[in-house]
PDB file of N, CA and C in Angstrom:
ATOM      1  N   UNK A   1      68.953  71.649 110.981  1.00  0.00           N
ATOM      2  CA  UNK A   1      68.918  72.657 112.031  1.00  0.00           C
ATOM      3  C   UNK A   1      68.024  72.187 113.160  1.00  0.00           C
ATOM      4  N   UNK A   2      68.364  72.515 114.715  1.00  0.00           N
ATOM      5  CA  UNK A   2      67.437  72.570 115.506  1.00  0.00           C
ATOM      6  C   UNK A   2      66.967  73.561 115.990  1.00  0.00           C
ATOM      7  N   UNK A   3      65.452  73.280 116.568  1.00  0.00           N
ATOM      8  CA  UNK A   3      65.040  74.412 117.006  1.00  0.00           C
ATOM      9  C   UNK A   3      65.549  74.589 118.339  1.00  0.00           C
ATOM     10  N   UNK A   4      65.469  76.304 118.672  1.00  0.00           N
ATOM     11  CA  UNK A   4      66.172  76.459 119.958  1.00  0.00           C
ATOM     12  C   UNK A   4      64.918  76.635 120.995  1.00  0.00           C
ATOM     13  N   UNK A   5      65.652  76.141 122.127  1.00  0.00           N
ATOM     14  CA  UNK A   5      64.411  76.405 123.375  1.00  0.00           C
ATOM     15  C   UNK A   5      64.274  77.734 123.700  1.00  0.00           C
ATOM     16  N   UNK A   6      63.785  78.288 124.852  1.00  0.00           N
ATOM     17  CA  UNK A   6      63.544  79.264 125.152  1.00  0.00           C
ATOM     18  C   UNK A   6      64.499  80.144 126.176  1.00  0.00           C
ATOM     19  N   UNK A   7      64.822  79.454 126.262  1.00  0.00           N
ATOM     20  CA  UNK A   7      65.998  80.229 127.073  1.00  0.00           C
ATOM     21  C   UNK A   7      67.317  80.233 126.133  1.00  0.00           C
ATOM     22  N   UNK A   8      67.642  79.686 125.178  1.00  0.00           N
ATOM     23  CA  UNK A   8      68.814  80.199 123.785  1.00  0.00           C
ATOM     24  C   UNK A   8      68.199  81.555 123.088  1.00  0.00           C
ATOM     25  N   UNK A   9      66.725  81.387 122.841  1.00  0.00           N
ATOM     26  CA  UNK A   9      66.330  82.431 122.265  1.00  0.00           C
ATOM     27  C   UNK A   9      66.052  83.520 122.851  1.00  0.00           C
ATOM     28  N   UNK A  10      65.933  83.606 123.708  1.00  0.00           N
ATOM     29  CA  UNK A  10      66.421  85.043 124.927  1.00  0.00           C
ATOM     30  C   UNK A  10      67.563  85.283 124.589  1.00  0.00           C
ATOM     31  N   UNK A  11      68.549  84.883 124.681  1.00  0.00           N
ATOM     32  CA  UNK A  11      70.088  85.239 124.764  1.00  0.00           C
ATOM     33  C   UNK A  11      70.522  85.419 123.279  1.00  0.00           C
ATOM     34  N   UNK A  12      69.881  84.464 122.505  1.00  0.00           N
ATOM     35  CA  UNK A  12      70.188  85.262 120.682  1.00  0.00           C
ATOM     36  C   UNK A  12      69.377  86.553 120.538  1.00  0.00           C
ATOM     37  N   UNK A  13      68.178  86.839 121.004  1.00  0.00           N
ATOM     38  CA  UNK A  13      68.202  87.809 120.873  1.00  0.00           C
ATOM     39  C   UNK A  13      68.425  88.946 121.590  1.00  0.00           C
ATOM     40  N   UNK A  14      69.220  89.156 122.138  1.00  0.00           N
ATOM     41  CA  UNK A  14      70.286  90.087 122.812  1.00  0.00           C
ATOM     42  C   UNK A  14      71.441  90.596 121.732  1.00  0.00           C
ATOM     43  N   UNK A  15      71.711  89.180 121.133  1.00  0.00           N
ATOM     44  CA  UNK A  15      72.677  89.785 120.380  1.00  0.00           C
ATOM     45  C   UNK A  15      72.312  90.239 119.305  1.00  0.00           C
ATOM     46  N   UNK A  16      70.814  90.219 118.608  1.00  0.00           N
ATOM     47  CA  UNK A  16      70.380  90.836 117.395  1.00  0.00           C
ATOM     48  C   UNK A  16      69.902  92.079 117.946  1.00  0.00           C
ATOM     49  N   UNK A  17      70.516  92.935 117.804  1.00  0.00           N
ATOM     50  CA  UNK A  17      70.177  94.422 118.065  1.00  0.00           C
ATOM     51  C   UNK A  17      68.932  94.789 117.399  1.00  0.00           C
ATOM     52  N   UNK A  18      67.887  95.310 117.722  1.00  0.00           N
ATOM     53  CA  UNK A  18      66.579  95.977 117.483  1.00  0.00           C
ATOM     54  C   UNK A  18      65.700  95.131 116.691  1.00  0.00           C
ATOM     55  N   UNK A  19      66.025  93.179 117.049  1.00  0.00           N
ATOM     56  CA  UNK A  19      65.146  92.829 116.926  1.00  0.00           C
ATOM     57  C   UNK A  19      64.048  92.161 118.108  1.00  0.00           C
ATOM     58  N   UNK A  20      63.082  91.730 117.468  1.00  0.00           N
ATOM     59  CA  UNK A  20      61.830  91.811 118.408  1.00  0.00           C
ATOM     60  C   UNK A  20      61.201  89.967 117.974  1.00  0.00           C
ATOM     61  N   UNK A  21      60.783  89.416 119.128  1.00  0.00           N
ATOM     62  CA  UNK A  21      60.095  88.213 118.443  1.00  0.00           C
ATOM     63  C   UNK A  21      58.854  88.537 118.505  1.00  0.00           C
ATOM     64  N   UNK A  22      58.037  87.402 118.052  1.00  0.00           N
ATOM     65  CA  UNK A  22      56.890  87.388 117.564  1.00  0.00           C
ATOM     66  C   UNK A  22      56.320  85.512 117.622  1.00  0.00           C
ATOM     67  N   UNK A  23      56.175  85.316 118.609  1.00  0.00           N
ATOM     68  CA  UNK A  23      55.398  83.333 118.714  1.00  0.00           C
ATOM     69  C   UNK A  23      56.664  82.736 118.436  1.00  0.00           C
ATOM     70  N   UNK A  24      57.116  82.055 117.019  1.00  0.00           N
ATOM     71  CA  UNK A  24      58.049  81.437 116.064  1.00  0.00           C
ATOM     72  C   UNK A  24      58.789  82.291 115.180  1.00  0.00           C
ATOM     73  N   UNK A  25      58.508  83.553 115.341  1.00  0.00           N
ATOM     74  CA  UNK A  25      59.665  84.489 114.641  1.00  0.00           C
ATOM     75  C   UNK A  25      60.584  85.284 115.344  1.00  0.00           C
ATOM     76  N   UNK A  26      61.212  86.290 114.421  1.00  0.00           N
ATOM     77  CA  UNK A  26      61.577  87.188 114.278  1.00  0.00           C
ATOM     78  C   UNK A  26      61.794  88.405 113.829  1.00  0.00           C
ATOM     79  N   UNK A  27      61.911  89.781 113.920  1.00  0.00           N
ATOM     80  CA  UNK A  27      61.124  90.664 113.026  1.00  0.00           C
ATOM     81  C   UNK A  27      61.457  92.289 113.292  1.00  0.00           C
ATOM     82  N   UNK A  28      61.739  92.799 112.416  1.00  0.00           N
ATOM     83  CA  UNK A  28      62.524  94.519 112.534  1.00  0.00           C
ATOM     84  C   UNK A  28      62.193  95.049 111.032  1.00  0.00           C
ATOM     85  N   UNK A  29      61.862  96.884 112.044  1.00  0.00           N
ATOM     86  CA  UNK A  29      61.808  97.346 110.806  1.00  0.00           C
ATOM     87  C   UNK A  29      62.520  98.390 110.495  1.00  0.00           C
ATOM     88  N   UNK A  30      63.066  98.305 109.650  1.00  0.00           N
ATOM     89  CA  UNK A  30      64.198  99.255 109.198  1.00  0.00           C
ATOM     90  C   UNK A  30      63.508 100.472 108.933  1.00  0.00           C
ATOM     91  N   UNK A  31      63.963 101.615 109.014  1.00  0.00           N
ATOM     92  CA  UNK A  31      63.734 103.269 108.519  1.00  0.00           C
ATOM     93  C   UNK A  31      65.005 103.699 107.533  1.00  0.00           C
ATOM     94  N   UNK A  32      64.823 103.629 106.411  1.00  0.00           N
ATOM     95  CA  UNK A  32      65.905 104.341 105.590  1.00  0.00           C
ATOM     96  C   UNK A  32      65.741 105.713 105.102  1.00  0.00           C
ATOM     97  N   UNK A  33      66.181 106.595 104.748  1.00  0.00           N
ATOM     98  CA  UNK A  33      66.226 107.774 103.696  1.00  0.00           C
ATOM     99  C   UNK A  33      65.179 107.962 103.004  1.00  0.00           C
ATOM    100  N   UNK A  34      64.420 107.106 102.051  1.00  0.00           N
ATOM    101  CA  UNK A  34      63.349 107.542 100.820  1.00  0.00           C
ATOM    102  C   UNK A  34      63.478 105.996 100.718  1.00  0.00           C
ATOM    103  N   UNK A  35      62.557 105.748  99.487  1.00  0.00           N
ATOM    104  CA  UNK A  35      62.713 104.506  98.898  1.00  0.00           C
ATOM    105  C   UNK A  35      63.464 103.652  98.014  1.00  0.00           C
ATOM    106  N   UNK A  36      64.687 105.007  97.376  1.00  0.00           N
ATOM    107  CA  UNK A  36      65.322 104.195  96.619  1.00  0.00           C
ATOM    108  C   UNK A  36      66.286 103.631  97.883  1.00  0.00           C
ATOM    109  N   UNK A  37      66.701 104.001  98.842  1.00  0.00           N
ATOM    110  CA  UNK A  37      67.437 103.567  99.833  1.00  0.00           C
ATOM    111  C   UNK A  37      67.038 102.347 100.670  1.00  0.00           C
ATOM    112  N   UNK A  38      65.940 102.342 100.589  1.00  0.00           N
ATOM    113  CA  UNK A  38      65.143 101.187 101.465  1.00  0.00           C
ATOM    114  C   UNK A  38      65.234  99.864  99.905  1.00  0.00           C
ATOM    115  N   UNK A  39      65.419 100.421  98.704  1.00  0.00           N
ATOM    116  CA  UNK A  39      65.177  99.425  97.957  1.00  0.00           C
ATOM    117  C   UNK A  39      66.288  98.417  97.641  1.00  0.00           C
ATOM    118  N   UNK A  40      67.354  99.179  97.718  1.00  0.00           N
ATOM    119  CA  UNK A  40      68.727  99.393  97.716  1.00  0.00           C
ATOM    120  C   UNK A  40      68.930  98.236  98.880  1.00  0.00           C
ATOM    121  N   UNK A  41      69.075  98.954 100.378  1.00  0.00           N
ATOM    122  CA  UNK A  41      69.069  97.423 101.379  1.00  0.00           C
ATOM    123  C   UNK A  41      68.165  96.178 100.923  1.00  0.00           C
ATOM    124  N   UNK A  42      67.003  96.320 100.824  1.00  0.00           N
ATOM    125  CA  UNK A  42      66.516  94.975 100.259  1.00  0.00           C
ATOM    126  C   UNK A  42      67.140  94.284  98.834  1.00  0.00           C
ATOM    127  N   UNK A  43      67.928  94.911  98.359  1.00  0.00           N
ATOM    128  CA  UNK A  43      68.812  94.257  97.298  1.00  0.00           C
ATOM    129  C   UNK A  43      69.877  93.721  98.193  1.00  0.00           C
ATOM    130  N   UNK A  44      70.267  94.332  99.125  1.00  0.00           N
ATOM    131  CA  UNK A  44      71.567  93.638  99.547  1.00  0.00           C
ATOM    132  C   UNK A  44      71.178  92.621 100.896  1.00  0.00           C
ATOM    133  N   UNK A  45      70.039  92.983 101.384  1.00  0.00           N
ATOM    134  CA  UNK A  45      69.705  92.000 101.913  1.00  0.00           C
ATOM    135  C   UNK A  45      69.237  90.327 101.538  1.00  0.00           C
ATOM    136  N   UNK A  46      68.725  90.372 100.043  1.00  0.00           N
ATOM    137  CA  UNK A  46      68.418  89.773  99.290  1.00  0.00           C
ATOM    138  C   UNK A  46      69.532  88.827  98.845  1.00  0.00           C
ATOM    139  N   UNK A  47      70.815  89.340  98.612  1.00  0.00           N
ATOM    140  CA  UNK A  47      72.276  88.653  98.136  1.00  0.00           C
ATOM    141  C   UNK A  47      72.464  87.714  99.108  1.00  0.00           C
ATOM    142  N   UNK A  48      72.597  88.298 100.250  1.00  0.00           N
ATOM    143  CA  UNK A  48      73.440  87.782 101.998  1.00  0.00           C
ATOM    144  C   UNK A  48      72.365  86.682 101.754  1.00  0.00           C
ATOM    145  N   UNK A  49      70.628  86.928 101.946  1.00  0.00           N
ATOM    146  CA  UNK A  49      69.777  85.611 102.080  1.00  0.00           C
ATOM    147  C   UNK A  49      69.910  84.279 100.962  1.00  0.00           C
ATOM    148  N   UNK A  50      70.582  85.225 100.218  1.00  0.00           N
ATOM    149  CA  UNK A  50      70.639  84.101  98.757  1.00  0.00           C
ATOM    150  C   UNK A  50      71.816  83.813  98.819  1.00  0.00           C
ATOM    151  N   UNK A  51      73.030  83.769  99.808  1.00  0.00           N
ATOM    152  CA  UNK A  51      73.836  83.198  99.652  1.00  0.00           C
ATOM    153  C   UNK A  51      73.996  81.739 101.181  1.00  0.00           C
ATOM    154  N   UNK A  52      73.206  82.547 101.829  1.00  0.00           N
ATOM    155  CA  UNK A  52      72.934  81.826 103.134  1.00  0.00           C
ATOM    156  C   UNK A  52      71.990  80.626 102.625  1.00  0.00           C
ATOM    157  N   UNK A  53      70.913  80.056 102.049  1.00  0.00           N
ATOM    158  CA  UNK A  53      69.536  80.446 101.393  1.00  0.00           C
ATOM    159  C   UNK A  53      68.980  79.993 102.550  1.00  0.00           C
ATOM    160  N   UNK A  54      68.765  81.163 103.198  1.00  0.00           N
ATOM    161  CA  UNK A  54      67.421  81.631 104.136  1.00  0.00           C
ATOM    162  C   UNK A  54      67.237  82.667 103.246  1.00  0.00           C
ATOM    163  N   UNK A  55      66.277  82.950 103.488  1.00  0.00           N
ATOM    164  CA  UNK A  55      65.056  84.130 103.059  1.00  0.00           C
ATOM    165  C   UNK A  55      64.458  84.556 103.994  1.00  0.00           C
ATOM    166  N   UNK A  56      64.144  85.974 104.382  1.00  0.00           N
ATOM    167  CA  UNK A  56      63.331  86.627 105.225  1.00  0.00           C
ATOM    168  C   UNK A  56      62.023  86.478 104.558  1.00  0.00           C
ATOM    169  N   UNK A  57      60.925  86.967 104.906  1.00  0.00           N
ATOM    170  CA  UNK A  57      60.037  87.532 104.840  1.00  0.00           C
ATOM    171  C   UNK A  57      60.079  89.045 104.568  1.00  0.00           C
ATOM    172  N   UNK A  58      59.530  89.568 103.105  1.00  0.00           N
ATOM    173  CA  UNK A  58      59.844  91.123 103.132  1.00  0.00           C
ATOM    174  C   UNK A  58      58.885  91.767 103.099  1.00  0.00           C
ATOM    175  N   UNK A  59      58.347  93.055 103.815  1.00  0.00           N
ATOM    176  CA  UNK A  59      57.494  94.129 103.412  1.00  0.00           C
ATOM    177  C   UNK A  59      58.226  95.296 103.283  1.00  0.00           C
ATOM    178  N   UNK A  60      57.653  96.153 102.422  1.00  0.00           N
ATOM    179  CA  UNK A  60      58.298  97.688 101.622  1.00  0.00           C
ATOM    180  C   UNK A  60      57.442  98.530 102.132  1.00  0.00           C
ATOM    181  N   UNK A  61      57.164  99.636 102.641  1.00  0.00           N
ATOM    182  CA  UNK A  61      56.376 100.534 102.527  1.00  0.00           C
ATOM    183  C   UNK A  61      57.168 102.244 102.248  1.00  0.00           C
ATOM    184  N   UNK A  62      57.328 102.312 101.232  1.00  0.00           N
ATOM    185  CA  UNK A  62      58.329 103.601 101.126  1.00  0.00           C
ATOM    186  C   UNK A  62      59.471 103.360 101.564  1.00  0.00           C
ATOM    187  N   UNK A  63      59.523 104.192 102.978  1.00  0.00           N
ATOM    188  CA  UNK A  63      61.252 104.209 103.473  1.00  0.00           C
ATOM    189  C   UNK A  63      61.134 103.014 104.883  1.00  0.00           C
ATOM    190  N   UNK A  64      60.303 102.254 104.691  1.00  0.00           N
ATOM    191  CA  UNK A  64      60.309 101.287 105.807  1.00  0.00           C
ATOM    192  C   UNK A  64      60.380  99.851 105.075  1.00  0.00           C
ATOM    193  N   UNK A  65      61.111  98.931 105.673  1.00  0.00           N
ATOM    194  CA  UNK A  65      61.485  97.670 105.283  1.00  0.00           C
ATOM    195  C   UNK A  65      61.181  96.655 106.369  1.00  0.00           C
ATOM    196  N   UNK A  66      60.621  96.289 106.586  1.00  0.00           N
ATOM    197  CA  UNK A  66      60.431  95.197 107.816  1.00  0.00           C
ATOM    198  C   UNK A  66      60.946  93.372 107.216  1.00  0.00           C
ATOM    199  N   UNK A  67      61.723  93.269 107.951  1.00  0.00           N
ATOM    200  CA  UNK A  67      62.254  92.135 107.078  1.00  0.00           C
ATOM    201  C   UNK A  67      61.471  91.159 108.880  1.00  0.00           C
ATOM    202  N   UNK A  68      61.457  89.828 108.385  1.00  0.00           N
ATOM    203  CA  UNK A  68      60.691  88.542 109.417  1.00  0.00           C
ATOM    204  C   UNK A  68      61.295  86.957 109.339  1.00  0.00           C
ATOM    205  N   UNK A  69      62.116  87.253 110.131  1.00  0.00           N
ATOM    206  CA  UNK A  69      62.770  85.258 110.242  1.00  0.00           C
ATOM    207  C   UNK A  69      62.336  84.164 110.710  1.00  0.00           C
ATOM    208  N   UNK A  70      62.147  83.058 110.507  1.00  0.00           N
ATOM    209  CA  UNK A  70      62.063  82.025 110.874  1.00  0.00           C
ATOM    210  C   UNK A  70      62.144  80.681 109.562  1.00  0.00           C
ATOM    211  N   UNK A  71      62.447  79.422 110.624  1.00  0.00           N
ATOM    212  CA  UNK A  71      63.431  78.479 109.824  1.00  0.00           C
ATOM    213  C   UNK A  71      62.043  77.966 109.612  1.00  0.00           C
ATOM    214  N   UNK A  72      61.107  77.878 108.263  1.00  0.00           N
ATOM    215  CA  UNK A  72      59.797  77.454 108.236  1.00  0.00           C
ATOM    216  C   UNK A  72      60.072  75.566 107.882  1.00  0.00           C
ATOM    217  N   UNK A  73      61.332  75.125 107.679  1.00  0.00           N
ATOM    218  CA  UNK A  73      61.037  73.968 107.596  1.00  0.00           C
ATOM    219  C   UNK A  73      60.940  72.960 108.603  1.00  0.00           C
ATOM    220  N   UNK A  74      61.858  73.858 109.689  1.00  0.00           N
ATOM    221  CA  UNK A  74      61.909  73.414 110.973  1.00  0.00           C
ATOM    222  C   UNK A  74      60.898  73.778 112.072  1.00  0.00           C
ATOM    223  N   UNK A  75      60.223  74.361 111.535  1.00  0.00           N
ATOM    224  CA  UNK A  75      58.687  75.078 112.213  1.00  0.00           C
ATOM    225  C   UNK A  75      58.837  76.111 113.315  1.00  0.00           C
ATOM    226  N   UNK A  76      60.352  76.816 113.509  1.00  0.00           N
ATOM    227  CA  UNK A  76      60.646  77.936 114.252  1.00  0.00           C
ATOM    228  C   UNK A  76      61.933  78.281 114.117  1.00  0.00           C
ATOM    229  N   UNK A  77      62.222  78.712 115.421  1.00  0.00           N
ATOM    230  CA  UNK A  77      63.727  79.756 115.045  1.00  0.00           C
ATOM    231  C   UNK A  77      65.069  78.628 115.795  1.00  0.00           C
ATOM    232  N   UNK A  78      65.633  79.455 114.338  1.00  0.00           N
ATOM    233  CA  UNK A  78      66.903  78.312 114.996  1.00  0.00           C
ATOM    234  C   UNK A  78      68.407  79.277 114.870  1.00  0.00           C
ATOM    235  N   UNK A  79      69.614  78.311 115.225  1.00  0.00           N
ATOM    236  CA  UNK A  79      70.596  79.746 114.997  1.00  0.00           C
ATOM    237  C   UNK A  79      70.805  80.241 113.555  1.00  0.00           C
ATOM    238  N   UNK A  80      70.175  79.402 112.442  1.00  0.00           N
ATOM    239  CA  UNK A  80      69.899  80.270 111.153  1.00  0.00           C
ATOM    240  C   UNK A  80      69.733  81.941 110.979  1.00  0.00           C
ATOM    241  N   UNK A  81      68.347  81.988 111.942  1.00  0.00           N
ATOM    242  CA  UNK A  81      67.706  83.215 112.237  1.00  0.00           C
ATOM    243  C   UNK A  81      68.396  84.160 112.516  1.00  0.00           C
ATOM    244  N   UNK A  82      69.238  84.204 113.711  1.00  0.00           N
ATOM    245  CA  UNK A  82      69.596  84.990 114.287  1.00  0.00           C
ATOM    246  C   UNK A  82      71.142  84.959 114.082  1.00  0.00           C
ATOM    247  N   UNK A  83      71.991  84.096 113.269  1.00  0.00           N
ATOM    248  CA  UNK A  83      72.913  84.684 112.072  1.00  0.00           C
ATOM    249  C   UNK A  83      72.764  85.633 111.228  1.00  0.00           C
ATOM    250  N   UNK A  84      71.563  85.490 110.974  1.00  0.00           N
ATOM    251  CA  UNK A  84      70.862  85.680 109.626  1.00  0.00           C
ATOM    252  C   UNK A  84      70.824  87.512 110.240  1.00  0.00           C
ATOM    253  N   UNK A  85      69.927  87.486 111.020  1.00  0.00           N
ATOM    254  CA  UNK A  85      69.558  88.624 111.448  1.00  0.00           C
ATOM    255  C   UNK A  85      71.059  90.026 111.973  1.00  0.00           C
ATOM    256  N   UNK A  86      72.089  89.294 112.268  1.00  0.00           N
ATOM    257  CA  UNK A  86      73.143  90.015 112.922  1.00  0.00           C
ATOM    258  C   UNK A  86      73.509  90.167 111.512  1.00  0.00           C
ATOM    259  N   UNK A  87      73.725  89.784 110.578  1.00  0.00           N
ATOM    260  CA  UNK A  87      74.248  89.873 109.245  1.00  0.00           C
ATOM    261  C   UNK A  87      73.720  90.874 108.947  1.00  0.00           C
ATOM    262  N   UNK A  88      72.253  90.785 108.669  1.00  0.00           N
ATOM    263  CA  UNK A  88      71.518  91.720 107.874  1.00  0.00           C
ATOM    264  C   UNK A  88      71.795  93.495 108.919  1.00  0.00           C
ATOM    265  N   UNK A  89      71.745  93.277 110.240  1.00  0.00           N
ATOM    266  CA  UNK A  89      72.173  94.406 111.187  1.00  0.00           C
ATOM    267  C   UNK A  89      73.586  94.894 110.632  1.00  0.00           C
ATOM    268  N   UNK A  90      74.967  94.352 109.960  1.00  0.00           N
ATOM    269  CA  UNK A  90      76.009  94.468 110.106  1.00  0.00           C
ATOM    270  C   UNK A  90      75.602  95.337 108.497  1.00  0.00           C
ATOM    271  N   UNK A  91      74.735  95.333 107.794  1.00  0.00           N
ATOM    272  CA  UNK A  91      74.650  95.732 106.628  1.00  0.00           C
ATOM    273  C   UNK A  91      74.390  97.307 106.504  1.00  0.00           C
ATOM    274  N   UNK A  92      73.674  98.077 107.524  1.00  0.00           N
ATOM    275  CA  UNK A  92      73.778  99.283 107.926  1.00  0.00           C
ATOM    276  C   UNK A  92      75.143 100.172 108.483  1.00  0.00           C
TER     277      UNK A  92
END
């Protein structure tokens, strides 16, 4: 993978709806129902990353899920990420 410059990563993220960067990431936090619902997406978010194998970054807090991308072998974001990220959006 390469990393993308700065002007690709403007325009990928346009197309990841309600996500936000962060330096070398990427990063959203979901609001679900309660927690079995929030636990529930992180199971299925979990499949999609394990079939891709990217992996987010996960935090839980009840009904909030904040999932966090970046390609750590490549030392930032690449179009991994922001596949990654429209996927996980298409899962709602």
């Amino acid at each position: 993978m390469v990393l993308l410059n700065e002007k690709q990563i403007v325009v990928k993220l346009r197309s990841a709806k309600g996500w936000k960067r962060n330096d070398s990431k990427i990063y959203r936090t979901f609001i679900l129902k309660d927690f079995a619902c929030a636990m529930g997406f992180v199971q299925s978010v979990a499949l999609l990353a394990e079939k891709m194998d990217h992996h987010p970054d996960i935090d839980i807090r009840w009904n909030k899920v904040t999932l966090v991308l970046s390609t750590h072998s490549e030392g930032g974001l690449t179009e991994k990420d922001f596949f990654l990220a429209v996927q996980i959006n298409s899962l709602l």
